[in-house]
Protein backbone atom coordinates (compact mmCIF):
# COMPACT_ATOMS: atom_id res chain seq x y z
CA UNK A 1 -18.62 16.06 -3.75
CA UNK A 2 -15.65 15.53 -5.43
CA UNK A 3 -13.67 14.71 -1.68
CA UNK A 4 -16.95 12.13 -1.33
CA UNK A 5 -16.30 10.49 -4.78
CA UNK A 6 -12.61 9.94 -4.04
CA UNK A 7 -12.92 8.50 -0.24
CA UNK A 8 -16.13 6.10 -1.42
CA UNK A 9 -14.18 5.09 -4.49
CA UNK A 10 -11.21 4.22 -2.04
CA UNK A 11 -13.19 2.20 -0.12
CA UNK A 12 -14.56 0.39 -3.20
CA UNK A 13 -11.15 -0.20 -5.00
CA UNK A 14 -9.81 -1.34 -1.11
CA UNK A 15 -12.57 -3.65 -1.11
CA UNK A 16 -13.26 -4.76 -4.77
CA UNK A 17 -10.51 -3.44 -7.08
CA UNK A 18 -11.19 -1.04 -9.59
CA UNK A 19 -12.87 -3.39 -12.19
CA UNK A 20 -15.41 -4.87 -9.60
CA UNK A 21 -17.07 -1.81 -9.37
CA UNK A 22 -19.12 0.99 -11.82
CA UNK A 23 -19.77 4.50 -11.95
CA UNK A 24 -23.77 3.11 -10.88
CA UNK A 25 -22.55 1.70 -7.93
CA UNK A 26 -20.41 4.65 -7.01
CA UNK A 27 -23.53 6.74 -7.70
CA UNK A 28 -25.35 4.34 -5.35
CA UNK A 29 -23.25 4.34 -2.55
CA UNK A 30 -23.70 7.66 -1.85
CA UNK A 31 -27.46 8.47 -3.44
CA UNK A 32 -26.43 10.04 -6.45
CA UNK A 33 -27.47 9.80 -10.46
CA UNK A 34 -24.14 7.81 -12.22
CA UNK A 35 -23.78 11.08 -14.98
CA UNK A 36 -23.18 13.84 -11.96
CA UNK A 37 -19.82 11.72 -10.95
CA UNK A 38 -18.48 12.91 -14.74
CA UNK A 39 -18.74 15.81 -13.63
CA UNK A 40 -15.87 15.73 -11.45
CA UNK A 41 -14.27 12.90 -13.20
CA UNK A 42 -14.60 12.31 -16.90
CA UNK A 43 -13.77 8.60 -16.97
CA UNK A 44 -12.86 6.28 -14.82
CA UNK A 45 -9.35 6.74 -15.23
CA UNK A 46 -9.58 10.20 -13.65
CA UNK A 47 -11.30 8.96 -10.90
CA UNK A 48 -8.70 6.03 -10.00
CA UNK A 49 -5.87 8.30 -10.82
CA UNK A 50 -7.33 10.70 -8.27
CA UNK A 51 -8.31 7.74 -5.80
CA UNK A 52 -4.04 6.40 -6.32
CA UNK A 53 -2.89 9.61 -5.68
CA UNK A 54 -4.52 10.25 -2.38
CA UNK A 55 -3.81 6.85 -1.40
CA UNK A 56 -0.17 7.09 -1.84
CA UNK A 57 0.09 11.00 -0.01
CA UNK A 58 -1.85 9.59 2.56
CA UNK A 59 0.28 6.43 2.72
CA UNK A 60 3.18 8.39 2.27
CA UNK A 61 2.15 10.85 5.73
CA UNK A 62 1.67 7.62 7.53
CA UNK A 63 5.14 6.51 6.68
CA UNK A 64 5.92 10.11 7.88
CA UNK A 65 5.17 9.96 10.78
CA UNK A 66 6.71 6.81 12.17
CA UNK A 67 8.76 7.76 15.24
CA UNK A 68 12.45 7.86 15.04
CA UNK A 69 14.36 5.25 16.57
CA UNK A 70 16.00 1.76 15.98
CA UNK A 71 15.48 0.63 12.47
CA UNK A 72 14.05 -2.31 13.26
CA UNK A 73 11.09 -0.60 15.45
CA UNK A 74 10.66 1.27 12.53
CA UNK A 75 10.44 -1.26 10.07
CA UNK A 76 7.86 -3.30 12.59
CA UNK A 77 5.45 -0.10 12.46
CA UNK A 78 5.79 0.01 8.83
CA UNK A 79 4.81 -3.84 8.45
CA UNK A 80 2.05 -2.88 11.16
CA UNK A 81 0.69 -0.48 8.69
CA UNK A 82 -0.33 -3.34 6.26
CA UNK A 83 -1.62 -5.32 8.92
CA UNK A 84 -3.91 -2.50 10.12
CA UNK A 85 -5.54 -2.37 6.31
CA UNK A 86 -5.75 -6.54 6.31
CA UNK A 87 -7.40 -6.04 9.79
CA UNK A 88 -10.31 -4.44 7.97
CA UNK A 89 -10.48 -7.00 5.38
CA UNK A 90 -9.49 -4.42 2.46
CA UNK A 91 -6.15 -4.34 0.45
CA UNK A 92 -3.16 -2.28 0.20
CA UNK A 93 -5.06 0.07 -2.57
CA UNK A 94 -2.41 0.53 -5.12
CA UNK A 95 -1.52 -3.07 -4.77
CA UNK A 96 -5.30 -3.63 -5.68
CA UNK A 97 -4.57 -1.12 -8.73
CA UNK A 98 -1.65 -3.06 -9.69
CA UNK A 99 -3.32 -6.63 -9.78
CA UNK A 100 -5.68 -4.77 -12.47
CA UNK A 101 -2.20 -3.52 -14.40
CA UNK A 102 -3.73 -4.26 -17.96
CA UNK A 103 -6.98 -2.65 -17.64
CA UNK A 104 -5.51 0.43 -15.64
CA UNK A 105 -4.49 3.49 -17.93
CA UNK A 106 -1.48 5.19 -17.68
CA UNK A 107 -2.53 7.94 -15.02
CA UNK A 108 -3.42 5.07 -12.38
CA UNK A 109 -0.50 3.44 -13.37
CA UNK A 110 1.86 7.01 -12.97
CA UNK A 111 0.48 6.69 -9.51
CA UNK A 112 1.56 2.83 -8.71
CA UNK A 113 4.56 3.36 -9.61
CA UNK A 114 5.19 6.48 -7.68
CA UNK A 115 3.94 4.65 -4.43
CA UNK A 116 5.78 1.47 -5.24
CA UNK A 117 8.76 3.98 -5.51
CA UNK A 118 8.30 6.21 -2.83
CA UNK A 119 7.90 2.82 -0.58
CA UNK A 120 11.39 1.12 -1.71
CA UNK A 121 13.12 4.45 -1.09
CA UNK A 122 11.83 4.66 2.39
CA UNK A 123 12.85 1.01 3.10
CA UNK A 124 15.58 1.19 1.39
CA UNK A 125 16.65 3.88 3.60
CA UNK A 126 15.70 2.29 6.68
CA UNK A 127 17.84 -1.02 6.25
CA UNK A 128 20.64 0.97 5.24
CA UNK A 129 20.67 2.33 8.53
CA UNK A 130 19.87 -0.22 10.34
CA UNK A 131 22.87 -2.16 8.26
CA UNK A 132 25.44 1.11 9.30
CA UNK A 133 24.27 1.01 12.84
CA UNK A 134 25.08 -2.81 13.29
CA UNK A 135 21.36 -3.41 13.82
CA UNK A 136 21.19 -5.33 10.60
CA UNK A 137 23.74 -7.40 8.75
CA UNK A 138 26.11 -5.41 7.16
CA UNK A 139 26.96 -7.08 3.82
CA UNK A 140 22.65 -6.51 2.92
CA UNK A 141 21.71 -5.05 -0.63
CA UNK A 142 19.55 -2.17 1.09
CA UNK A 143 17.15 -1.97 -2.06
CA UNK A 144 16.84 -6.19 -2.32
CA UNK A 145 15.91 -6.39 1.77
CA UNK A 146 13.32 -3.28 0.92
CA UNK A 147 11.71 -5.20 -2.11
CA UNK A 148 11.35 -8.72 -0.29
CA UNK A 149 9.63 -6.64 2.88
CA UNK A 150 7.38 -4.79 0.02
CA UNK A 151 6.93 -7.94 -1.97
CA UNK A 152 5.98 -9.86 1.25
CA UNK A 153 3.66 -7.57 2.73
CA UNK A 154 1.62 -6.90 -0.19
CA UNK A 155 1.61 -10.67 -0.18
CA UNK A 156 0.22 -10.83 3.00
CA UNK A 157 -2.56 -8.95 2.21
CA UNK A 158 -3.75 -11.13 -0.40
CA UNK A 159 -2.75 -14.53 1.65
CA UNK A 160 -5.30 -12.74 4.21
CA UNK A 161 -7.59 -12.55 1.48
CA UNK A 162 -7.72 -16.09 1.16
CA UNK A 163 -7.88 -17.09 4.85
CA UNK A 164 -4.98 -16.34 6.35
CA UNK A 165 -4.85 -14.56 9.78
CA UNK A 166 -4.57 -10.76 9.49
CA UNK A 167 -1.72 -10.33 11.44
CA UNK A 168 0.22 -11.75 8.78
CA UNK A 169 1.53 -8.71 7.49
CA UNK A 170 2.62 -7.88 11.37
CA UNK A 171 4.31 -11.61 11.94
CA UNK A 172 6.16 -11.14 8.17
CA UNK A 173 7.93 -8.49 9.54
CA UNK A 174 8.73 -9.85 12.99
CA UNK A 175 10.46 -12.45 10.82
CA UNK A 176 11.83 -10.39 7.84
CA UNK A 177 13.58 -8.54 10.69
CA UNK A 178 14.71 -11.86 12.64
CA UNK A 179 16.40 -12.91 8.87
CA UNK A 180 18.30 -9.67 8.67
CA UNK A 181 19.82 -9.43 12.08
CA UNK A 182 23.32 -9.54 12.36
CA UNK A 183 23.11 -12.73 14.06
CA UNK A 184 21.43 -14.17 11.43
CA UNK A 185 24.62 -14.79 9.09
């Protein structure tokens, strides 16, 4: 039960964000009484810490499992990855958690922060090598590139939100890649 309460509150906070929705409609949503979910999860904050923390080992395997190769193939399957989730009309979920920031508690929050990290690292990485390999400009602040890409693919996802086609996420990084090119001086 407690695997069912994380995957249908995933779906919810994906879809919703994590104020949208109660412990009622949880309970709904799968055709159970509200008081059995504190069972597994005291208060809410459990429950979304638990929800972030899948998320972002899930995310995180995803990432994973990428193919080696050129940097910049890379990077496009990583900006693919967003435009996957916009695809299905839901949100990157801890960007969803961190639109709520002020009425998150600090477990939730632990959890942002660790994917937010764990995503700069990885990009980070990635344009640094692209950068040593001459795929990229060489005179690039690794860690600025990988927060514009973050910053404009979480974006995306809320541009899509609001009308925008879903391959946005997918066409940002077409371009984000285009602007650090080493022709692109």
């Amino acid at each position: 039960m407690r695997d069912e309460l994380i995957t249908e509150a995933t779906r919810l906070v994906k879809s919703v964000g994590v104020t949208a929705f109660s412990y009622g409609d949880l309970a709904k949503q799968l055709g159970i009484k509200a008081p059995s979910i504190h069972h597994h999860f005291r208060v809410k904050e459990d429950l979304i810490t638990a929800v972030a923390e899948r998320y972002r080992l899930d995310f995180n395997a995803l990432v994973a499992a990428i193919p080696e190769g050129l940097a910049s193939d890379r990077l496009q399957a990583y900006a693919d990855l967003f435009a996957t989730t916009a695809r299905s009309e839901q949100l990157c979920l801890c960007g969803a958690v961190a639109a709520e920031w002020l009425s998150i508690g600090e477990g939730p929050r632990a959890e942002v922060e660790r994917f937010f990290a764990d995503q700069l690292d990885w990009l980070t990485d990635e344009v640094a090598a692209g950068a040593a390999s001459g795929e990229f400009r060489a005179d690039l602040d690794s860690r600025h590139v990988a927060s514009l890409v973050l910053a404009a693919l979480e974006g995306s996802m809320l541009m899509c939100r609001a009308g925008a086609s879903p391959d946005l996420a997918a066409d940002l990084g077409a371009l984000l890649l285009t602007m650090v090119g080493p022709d692109a001086e």
